[in-house]
C-alpha atoms as a PDB file:
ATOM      1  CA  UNK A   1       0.000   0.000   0.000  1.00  0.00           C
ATOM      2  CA  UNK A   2       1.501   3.485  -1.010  1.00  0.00           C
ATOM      3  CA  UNK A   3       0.158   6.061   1.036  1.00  0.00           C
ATOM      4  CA  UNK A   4       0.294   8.342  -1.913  1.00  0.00           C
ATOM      5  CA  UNK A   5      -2.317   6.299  -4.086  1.00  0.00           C
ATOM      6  CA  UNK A   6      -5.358   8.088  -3.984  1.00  0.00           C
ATOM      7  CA  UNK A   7      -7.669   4.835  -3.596  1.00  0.00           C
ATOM      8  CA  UNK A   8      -5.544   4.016  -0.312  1.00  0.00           C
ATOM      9  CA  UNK A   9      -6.338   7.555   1.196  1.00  0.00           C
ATOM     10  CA  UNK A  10     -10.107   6.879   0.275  1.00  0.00           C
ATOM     11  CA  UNK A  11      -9.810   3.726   1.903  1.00  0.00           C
ATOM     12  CA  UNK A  12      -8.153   5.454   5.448  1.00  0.00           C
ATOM     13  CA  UNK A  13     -10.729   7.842   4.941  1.00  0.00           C
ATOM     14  CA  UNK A  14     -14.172   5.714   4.998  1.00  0.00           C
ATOM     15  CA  UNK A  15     -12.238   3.629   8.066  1.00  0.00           C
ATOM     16  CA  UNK A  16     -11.450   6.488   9.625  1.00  0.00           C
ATOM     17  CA  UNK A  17     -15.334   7.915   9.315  1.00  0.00           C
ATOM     18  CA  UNK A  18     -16.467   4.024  10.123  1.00  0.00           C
ATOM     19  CA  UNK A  19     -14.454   4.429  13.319  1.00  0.00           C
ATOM     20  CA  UNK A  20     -15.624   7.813  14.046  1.00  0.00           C
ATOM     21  CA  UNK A  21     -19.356   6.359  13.544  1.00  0.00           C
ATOM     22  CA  UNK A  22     -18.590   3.691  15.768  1.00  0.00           C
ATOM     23  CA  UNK A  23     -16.884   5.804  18.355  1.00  0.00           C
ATOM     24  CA  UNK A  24     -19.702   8.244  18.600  1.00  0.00           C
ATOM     25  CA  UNK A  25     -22.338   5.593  18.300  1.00  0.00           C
ATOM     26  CA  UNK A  26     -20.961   3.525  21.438  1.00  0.00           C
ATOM     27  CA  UNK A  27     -20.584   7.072  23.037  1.00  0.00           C
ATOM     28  CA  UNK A  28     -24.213   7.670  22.055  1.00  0.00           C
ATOM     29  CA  UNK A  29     -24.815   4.509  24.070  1.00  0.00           C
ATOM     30  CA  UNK A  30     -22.933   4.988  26.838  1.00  0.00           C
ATOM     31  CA  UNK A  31     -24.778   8.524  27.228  1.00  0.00           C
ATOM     32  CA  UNK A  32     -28.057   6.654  27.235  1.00  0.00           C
ATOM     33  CA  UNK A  33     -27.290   4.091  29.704  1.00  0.00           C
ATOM     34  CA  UNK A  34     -25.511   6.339  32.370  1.00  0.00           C
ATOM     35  CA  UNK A  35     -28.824   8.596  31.845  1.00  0.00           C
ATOM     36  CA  UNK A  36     -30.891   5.193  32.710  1.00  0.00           C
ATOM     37  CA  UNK A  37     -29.110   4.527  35.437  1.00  0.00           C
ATOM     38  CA  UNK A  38     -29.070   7.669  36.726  1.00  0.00           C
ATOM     39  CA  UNK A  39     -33.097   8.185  36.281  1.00  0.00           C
ATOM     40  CA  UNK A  40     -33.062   4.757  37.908  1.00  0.00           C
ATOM     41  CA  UNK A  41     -30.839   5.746  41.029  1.00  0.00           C
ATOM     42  CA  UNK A  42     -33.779   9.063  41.533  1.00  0.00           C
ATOM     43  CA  UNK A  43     -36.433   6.492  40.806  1.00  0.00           C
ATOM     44  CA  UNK A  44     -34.833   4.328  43.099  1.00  0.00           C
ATOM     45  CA  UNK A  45     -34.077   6.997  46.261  1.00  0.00           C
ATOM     46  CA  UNK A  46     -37.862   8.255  45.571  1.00  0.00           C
ATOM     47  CA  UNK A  47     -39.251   4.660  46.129  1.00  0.00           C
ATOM     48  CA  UNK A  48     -37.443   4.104  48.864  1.00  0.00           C
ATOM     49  CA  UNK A  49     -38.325   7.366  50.180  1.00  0.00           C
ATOM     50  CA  UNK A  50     -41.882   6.730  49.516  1.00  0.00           C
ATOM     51  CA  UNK A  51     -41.263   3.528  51.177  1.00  0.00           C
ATOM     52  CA  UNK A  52     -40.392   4.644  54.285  1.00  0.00           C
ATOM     53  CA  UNK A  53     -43.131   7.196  54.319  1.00  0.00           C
ATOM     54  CA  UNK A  54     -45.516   4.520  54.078  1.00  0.00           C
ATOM     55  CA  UNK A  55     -43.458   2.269  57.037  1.00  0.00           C
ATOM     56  CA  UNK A  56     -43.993   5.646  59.321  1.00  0.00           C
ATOM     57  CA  UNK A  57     -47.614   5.827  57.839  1.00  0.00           C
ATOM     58  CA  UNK A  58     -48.249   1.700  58.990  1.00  0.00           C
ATOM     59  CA  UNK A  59     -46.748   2.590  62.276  1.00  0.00           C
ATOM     60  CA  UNK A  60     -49.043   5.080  62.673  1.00  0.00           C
ATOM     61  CA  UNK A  61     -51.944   2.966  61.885  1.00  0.00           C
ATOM     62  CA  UNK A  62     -51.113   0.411  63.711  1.00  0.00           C
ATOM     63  CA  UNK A  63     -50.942   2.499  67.084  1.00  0.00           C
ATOM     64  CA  UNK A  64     -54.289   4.243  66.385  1.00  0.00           C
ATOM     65  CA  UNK A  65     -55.636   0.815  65.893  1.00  0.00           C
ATOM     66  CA  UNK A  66     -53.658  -0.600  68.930  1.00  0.00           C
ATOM     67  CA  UNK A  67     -55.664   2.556  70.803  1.00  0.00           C
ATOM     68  CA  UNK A  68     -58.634   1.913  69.293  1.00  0.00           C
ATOM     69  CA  UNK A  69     -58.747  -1.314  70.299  1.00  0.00           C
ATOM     70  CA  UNK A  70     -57.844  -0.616  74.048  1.00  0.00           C
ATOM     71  CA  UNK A  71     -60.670   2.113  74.165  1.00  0.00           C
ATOM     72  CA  UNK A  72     -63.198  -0.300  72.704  1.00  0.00           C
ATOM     73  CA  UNK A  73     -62.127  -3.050  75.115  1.00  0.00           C
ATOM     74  CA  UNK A  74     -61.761  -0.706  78.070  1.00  0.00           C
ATOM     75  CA  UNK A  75     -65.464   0.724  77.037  1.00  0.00           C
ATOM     76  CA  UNK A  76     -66.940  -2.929  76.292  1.00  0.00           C
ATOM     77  CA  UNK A  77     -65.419  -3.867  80.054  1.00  0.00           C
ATOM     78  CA  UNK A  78     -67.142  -0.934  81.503  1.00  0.00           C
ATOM     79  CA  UNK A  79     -70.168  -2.088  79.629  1.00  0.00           C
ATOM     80  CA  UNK A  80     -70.123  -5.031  81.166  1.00  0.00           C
ATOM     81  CA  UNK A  81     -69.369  -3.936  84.728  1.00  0.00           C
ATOM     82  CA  UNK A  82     -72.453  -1.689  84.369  1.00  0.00           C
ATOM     83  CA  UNK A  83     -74.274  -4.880  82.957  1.00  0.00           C
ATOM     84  CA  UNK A  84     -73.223  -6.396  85.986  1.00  0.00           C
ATOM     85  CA  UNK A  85     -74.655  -3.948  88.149  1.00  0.00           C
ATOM     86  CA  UNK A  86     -77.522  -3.958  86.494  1.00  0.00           C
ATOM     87  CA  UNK A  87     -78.404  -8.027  86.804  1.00  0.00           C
ATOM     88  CA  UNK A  88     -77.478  -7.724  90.034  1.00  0.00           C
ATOM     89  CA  UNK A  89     -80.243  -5.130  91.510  1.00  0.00           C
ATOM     90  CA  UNK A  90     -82.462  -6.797  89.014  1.00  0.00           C
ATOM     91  CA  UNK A  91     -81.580 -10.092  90.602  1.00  0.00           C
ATOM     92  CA  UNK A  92     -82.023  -8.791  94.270  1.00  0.00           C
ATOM     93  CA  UNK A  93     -85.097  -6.817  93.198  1.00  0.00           C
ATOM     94  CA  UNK A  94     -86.928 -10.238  91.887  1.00  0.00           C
ATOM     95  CA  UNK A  95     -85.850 -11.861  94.874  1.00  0.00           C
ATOM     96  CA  UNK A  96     -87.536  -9.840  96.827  1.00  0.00           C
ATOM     97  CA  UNK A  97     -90.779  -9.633  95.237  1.00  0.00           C
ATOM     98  CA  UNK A  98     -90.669 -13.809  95.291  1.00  0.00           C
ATOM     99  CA  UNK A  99     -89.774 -13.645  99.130  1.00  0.00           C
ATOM    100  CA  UNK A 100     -92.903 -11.398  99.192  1.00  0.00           C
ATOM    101  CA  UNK A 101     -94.572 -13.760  97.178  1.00  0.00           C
ATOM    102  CA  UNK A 102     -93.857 -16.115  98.980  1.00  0.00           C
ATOM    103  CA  UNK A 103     -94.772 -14.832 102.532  1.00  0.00           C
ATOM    104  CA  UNK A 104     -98.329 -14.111 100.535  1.00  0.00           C
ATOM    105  CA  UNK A 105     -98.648 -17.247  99.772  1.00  0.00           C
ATOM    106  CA  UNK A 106     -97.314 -18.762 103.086  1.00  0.00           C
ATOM    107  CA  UNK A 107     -99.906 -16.523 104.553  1.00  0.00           C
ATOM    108  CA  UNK A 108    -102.444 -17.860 102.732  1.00  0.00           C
ATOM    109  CA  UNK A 109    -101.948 -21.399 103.352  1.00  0.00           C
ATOM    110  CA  UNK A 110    -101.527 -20.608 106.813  1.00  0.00           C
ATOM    111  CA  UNK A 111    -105.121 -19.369 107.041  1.00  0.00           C
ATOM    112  CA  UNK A 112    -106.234 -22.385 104.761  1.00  0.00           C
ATOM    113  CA  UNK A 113    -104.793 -24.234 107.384  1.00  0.00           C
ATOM    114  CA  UNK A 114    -106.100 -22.439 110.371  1.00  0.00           C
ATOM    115  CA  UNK A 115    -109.950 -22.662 108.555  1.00  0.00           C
ATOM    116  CA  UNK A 116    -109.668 -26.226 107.548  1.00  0.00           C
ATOM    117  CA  UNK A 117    -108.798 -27.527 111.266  1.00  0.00           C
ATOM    118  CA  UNK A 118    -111.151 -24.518 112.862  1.00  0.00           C
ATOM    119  CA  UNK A 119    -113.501 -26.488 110.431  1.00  0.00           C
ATOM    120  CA  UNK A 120    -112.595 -29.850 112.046  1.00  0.00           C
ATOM    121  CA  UNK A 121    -112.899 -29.154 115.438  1.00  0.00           C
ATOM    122  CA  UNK A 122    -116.482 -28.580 115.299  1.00  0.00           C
END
């Protein structure tokens, strides 16, 4: 090859422009990727921010659920208590209506009694 033929500097030429193409195709590339990756490092920090928003946001349900669930127990168990209290006087209260049913009708089979042998005697 004589570099002063004409056809060999056409030749260095196109290679030359091939390798340029090349060279600023793969740099093209390169451009694109780093720009993925770094839209996919911000993508990446804003999920994981996001993520730990909603962690603090779960916590935060969970303990108004955790106190929810302590005031409904803590009402239901006052509920009950006042249940309680309530059966009981209604309890005591219907026993002593049947005591004084009772004594009524104690009463009245103690004059049964009293008439039927008052009755026998004479």
């Amino acid at each position: 090859m004589d570099p002063t033929h004409p056809q060999d500097w056409w030749q260095y030429g196109v290679l030359g422009a091939v390798t340029l193409i090349f060279a600023l195709v793969i740099r093209f590339l390169f451009g694109r990727y780093e720009k993925r990756i770094e839209t996919g490092e911000v993508e990446r920090k804003a999920m994981d921010t996001e993520r730990a928003q909603w962690a603090i946001r779960e916590q935060q349900l969970k303990l108004e659920l955790e106190q929810r669930v302590v005031t409904i127990m803590r009402e239901a168990r006052d509920h009950e208590d006042q249940v309680r209290k309530e059966n009981t006087a209604l309890i005591a209260k219907m026993s002593e209506e049947q005591r004084r049913a009772m004594d009524a009708v104690l009463q009245m089979l103690q004059r049964f009694q009293d008439r039927v042998i008052e009755e026998h005697k004479d």
